[in-house]
PDB file of N, CA and C in Angstrom:
ATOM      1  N   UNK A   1       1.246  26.351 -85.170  1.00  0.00           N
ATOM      2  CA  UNK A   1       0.636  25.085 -84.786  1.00  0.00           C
ATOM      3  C   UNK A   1       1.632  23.939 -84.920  1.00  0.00           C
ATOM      4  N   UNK A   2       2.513  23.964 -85.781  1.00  0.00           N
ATOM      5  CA  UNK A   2       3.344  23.325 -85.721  1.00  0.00           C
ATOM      6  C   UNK A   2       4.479  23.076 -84.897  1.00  0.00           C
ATOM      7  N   UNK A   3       4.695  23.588 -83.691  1.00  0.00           N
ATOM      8  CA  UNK A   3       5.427  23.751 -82.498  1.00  0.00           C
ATOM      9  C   UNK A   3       4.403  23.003 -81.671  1.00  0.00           C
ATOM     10  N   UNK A   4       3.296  22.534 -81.438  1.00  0.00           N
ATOM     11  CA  UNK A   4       2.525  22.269 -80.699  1.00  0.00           C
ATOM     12  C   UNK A   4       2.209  21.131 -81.021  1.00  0.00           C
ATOM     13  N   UNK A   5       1.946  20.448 -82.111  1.00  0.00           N
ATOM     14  CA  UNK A   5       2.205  19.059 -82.628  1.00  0.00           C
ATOM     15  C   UNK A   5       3.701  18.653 -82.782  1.00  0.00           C
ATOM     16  N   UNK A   6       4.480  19.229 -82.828  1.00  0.00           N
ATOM     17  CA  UNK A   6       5.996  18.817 -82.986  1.00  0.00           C
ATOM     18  C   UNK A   6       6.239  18.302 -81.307  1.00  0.00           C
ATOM     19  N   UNK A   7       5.629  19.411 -80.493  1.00  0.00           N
ATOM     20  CA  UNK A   7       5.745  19.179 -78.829  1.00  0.00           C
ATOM     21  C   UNK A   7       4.748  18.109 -77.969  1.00  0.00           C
ATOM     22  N   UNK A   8       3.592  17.544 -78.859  1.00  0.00           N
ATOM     23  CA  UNK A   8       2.867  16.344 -78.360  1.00  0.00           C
ATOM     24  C   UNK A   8       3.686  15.437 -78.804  1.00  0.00           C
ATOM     25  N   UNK A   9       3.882  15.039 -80.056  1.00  0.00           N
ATOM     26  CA  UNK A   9       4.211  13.989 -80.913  1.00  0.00           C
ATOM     27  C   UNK A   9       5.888  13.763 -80.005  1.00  0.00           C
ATOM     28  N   UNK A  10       6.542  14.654 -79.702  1.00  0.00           N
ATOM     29  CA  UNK A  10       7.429  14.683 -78.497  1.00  0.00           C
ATOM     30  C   UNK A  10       7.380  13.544 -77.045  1.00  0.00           C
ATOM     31  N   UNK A  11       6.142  14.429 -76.359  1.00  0.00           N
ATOM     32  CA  UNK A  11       6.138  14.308 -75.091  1.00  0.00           C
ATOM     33  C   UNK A  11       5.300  12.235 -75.459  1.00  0.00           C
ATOM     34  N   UNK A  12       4.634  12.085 -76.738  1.00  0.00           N
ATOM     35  CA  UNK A  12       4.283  11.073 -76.681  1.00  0.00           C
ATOM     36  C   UNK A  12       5.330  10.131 -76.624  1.00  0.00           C
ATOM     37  N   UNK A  13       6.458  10.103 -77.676  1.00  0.00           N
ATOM     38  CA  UNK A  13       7.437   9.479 -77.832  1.00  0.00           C
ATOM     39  C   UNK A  13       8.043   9.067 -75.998  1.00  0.00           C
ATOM     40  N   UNK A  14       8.138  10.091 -75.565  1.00  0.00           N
ATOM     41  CA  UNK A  14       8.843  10.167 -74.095  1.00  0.00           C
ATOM     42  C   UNK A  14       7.611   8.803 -73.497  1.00  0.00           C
ATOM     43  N   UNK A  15       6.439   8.842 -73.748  1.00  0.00           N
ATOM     44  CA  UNK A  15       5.584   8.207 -72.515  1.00  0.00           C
ATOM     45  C   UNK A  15       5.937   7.136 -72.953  1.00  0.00           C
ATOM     46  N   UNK A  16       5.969   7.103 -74.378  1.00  0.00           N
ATOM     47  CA  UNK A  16       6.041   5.205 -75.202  1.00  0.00           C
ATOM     48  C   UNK A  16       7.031   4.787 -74.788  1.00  0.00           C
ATOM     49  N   UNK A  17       8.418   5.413 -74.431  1.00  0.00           N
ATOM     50  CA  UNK A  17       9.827   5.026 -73.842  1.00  0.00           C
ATOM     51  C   UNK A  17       9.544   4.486 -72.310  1.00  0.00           C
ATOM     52  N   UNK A  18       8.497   5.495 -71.809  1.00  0.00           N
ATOM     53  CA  UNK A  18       8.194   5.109 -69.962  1.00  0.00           C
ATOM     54  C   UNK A  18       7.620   3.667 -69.919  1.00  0.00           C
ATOM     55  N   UNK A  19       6.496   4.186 -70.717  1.00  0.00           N
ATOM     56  CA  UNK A  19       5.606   2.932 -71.048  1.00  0.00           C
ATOM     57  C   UNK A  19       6.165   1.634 -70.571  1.00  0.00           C
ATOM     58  N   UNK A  20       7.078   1.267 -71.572  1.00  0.00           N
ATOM     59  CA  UNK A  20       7.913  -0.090 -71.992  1.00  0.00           C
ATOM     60  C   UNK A  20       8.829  -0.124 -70.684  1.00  0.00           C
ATOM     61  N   UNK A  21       9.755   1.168 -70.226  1.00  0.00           N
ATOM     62  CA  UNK A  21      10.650   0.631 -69.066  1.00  0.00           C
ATOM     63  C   UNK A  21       9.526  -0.069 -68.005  1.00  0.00           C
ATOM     64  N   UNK A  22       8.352   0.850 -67.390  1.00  0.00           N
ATOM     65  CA  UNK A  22       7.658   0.418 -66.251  1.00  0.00           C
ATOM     66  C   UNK A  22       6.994  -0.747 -67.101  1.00  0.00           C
ATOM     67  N   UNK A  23       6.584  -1.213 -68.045  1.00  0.00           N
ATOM     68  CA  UNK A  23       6.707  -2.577 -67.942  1.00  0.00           C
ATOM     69  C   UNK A  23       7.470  -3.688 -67.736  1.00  0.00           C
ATOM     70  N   UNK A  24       8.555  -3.627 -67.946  1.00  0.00           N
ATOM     71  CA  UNK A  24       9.706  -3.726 -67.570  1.00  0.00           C
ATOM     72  C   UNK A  24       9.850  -4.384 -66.133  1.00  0.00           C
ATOM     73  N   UNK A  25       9.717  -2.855 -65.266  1.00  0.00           N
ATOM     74  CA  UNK A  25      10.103  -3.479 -63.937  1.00  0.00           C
ATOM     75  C   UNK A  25       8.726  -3.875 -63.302  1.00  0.00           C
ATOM     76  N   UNK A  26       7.691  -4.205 -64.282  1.00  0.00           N
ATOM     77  CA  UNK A  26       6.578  -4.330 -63.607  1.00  0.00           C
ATOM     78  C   UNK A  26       6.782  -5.977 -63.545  1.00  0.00           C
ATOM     79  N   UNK A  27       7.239  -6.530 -65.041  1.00  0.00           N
ATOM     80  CA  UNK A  27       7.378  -8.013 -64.946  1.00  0.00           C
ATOM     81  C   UNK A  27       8.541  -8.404 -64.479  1.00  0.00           C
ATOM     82  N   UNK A  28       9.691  -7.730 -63.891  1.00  0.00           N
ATOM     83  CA  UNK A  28      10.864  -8.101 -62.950  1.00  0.00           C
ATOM     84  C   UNK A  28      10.010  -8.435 -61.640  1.00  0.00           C
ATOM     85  N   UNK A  29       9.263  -7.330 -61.343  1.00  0.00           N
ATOM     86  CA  UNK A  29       8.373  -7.716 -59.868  1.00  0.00           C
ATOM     87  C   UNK A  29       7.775  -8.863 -59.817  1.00  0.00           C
ATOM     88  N   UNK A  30       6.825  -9.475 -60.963  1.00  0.00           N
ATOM     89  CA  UNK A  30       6.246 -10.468 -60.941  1.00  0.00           C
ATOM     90  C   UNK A  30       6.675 -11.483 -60.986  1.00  0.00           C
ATOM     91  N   UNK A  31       8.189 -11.743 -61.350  1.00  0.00           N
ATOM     92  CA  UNK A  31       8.909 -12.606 -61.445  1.00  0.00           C
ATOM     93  C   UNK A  31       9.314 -13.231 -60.268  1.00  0.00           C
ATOM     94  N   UNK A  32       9.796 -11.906 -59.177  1.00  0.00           N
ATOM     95  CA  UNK A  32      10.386 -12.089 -58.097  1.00  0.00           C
ATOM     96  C   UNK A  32       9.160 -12.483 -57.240  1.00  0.00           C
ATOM     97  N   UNK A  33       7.422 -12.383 -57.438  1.00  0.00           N
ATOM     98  CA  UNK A  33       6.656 -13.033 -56.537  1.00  0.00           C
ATOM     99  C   UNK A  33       6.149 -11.600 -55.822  1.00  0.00           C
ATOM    100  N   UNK A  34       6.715 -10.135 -56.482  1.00  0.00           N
ATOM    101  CA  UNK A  34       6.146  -8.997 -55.258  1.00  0.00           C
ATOM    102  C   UNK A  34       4.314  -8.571 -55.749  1.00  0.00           C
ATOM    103  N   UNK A  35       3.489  -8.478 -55.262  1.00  0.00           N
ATOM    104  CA  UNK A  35       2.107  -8.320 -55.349  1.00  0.00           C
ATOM    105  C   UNK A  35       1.851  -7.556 -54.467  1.00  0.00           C
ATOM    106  N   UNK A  36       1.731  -6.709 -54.897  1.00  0.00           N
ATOM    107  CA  UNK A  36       1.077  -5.351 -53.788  1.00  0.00           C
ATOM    108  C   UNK A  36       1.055  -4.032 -54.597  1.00  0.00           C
ATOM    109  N   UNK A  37       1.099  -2.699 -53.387  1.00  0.00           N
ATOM    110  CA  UNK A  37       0.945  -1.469 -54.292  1.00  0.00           C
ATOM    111  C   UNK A  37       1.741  -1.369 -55.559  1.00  0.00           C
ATOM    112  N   UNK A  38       2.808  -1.760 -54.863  1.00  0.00           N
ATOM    113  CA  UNK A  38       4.316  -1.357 -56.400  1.00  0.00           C
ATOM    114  C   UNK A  38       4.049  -1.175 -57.698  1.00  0.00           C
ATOM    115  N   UNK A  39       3.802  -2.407 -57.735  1.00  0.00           N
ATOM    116  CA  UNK A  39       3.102  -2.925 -59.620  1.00  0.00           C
ATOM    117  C   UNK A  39       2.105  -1.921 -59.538  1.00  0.00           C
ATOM    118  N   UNK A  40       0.510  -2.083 -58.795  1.00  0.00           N
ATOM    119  CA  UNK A  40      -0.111  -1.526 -59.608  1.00  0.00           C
ATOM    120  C   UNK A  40      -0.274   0.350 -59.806  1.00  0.00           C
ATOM    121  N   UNK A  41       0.834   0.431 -58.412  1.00  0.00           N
ATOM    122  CA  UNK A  41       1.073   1.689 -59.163  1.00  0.00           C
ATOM    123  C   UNK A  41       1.918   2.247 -60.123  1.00  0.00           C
ATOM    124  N   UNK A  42       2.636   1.416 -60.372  1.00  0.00           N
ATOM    125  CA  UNK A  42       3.796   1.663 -61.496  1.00  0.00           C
ATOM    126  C   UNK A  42       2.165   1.657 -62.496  1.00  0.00           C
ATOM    127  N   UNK A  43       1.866   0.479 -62.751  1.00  0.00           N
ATOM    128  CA  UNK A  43       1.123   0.499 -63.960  1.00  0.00           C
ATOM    129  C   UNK A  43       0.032   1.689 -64.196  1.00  0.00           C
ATOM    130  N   UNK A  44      -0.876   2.092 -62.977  1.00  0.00           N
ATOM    131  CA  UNK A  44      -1.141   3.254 -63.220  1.00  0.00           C
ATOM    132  C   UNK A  44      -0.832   4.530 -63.505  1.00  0.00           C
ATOM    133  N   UNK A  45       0.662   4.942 -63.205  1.00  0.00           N
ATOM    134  CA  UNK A  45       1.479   5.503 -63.739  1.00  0.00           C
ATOM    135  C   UNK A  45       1.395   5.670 -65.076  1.00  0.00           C
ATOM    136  N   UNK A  46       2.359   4.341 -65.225  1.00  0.00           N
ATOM    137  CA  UNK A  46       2.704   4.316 -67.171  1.00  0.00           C
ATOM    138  C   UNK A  46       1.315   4.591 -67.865  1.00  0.00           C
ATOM    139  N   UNK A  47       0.193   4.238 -67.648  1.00  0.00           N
ATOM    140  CA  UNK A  47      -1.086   4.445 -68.201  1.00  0.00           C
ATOM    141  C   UNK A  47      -1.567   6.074 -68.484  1.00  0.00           C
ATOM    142  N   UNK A  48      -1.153   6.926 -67.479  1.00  0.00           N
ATOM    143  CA  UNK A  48      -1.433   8.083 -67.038  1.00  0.00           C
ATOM    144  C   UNK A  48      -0.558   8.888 -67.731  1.00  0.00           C
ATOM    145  N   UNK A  49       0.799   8.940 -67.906  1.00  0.00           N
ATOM    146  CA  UNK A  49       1.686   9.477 -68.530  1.00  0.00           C
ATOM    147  C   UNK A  49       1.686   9.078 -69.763  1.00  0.00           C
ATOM    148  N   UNK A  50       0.987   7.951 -70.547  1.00  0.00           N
ATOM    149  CA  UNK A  50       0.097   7.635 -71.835  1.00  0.00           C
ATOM    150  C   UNK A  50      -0.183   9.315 -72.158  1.00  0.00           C
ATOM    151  N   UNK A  51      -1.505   9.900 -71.904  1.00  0.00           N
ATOM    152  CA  UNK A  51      -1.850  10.798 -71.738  1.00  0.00           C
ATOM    153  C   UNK A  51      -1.265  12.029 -71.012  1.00  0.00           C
ATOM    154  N   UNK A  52      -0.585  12.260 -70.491  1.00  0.00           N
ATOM    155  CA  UNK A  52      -0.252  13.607 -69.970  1.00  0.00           C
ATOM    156  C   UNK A  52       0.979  14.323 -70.442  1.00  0.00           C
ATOM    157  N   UNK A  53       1.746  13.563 -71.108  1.00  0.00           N
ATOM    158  CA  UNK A  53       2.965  13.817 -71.645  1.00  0.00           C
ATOM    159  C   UNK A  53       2.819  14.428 -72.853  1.00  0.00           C
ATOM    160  N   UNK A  54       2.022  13.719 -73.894  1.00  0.00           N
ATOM    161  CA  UNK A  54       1.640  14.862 -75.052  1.00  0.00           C
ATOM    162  C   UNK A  54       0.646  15.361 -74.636  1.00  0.00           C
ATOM    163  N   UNK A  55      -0.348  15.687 -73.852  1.00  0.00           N
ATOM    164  CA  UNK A  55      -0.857  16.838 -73.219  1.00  0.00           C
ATOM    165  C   UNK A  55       0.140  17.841 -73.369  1.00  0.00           C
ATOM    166  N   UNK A  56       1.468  17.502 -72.655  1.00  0.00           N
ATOM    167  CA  UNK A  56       1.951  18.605 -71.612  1.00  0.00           C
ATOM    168  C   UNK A  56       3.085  18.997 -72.768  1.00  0.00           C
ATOM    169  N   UNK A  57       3.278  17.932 -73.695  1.00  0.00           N
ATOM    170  CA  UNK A  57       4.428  18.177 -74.679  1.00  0.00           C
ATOM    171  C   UNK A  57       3.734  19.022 -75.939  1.00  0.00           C
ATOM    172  N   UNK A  58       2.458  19.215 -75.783  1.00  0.00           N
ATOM    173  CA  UNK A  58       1.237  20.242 -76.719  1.00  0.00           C
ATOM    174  C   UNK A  58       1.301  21.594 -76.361  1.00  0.00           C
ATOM    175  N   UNK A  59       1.309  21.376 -75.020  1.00  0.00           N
ATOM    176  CA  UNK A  59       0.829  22.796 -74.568  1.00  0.00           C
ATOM    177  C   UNK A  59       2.408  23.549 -74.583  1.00  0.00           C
ATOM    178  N   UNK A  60       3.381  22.759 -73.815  1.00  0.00           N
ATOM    179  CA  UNK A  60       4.844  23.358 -73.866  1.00  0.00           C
ATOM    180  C   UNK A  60       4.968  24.170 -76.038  1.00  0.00           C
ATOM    181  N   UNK A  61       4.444  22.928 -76.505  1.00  0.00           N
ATOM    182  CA  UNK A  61       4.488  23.679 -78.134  1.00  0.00           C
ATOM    183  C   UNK A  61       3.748  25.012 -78.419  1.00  0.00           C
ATOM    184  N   UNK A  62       2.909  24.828 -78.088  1.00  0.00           N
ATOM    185  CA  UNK A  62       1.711  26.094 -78.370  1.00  0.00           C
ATOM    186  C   UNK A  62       2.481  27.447 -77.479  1.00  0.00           C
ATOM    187  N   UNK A  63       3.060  27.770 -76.455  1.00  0.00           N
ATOM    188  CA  UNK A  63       3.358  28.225 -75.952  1.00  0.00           C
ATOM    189  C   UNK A  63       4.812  28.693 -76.567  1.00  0.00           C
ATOM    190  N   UNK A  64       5.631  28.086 -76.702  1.00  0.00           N
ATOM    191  CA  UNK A  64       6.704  28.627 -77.231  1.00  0.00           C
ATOM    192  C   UNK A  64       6.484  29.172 -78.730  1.00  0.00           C
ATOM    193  N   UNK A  65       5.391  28.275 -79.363  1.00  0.00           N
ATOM    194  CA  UNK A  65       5.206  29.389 -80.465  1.00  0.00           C
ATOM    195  C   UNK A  65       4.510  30.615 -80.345  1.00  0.00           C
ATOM    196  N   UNK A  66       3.834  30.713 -79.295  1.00  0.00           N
ATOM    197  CA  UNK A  66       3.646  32.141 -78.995  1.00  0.00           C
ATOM    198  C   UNK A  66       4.666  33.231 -78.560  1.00  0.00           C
ATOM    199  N   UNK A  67       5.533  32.544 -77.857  1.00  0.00           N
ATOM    200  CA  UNK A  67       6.668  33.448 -77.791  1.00  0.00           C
ATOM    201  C   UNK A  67       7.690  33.637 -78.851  1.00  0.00           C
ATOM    202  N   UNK A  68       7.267  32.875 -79.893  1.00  0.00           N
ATOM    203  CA  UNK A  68       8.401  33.202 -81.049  1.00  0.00           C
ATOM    204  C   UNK A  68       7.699  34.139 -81.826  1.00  0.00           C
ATOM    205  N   UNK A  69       6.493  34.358 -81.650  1.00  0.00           N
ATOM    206  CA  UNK A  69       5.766  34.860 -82.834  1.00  0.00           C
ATOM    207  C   UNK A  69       4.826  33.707 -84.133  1.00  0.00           C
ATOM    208  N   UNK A  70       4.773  32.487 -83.736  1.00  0.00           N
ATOM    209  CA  UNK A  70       4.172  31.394 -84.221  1.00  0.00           C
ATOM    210  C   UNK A  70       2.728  31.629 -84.206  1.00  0.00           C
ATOM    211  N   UNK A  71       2.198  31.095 -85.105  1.00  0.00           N
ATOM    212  CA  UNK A  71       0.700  31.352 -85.493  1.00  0.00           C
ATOM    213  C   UNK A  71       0.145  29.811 -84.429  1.00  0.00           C
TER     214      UNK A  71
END
């Protein structure tokens, strides 16, 4: 189990890094005056990969500890 929390607590770190860049270029856009899809799909993005990254950084754990022989 510990490969599987080691691999969320992972994939979370990764989204919190996305997170912050696509905010980032979300308020470069707003700066420059762009309003349309861009932003709000960036932002739905970063929101989404909130969640799917330690999803996916859980399951990648659970899985390799099955192939090691991990409980």
């Amino acid at each position: 189990m510990a490969y599987a929390l080691i691999g969320g607590l992972v994939g979370l770190a990764f989204a919190a890094v996305e997170y912050w860049m696509f905010g980032a270029l979300i308020s470069r856009a707003s700066v420059r005056g762009d309003e349309g899809r861009g932003p709000r799909i960036l932002d739905l993005a970063r929101k989404t990969q909130l969640i799917l990254f330690p999803v996916a950084g859980f399951v990648v754990g659970w899985m390799l500890a099955g192939s090691f022989g991990g409980q």
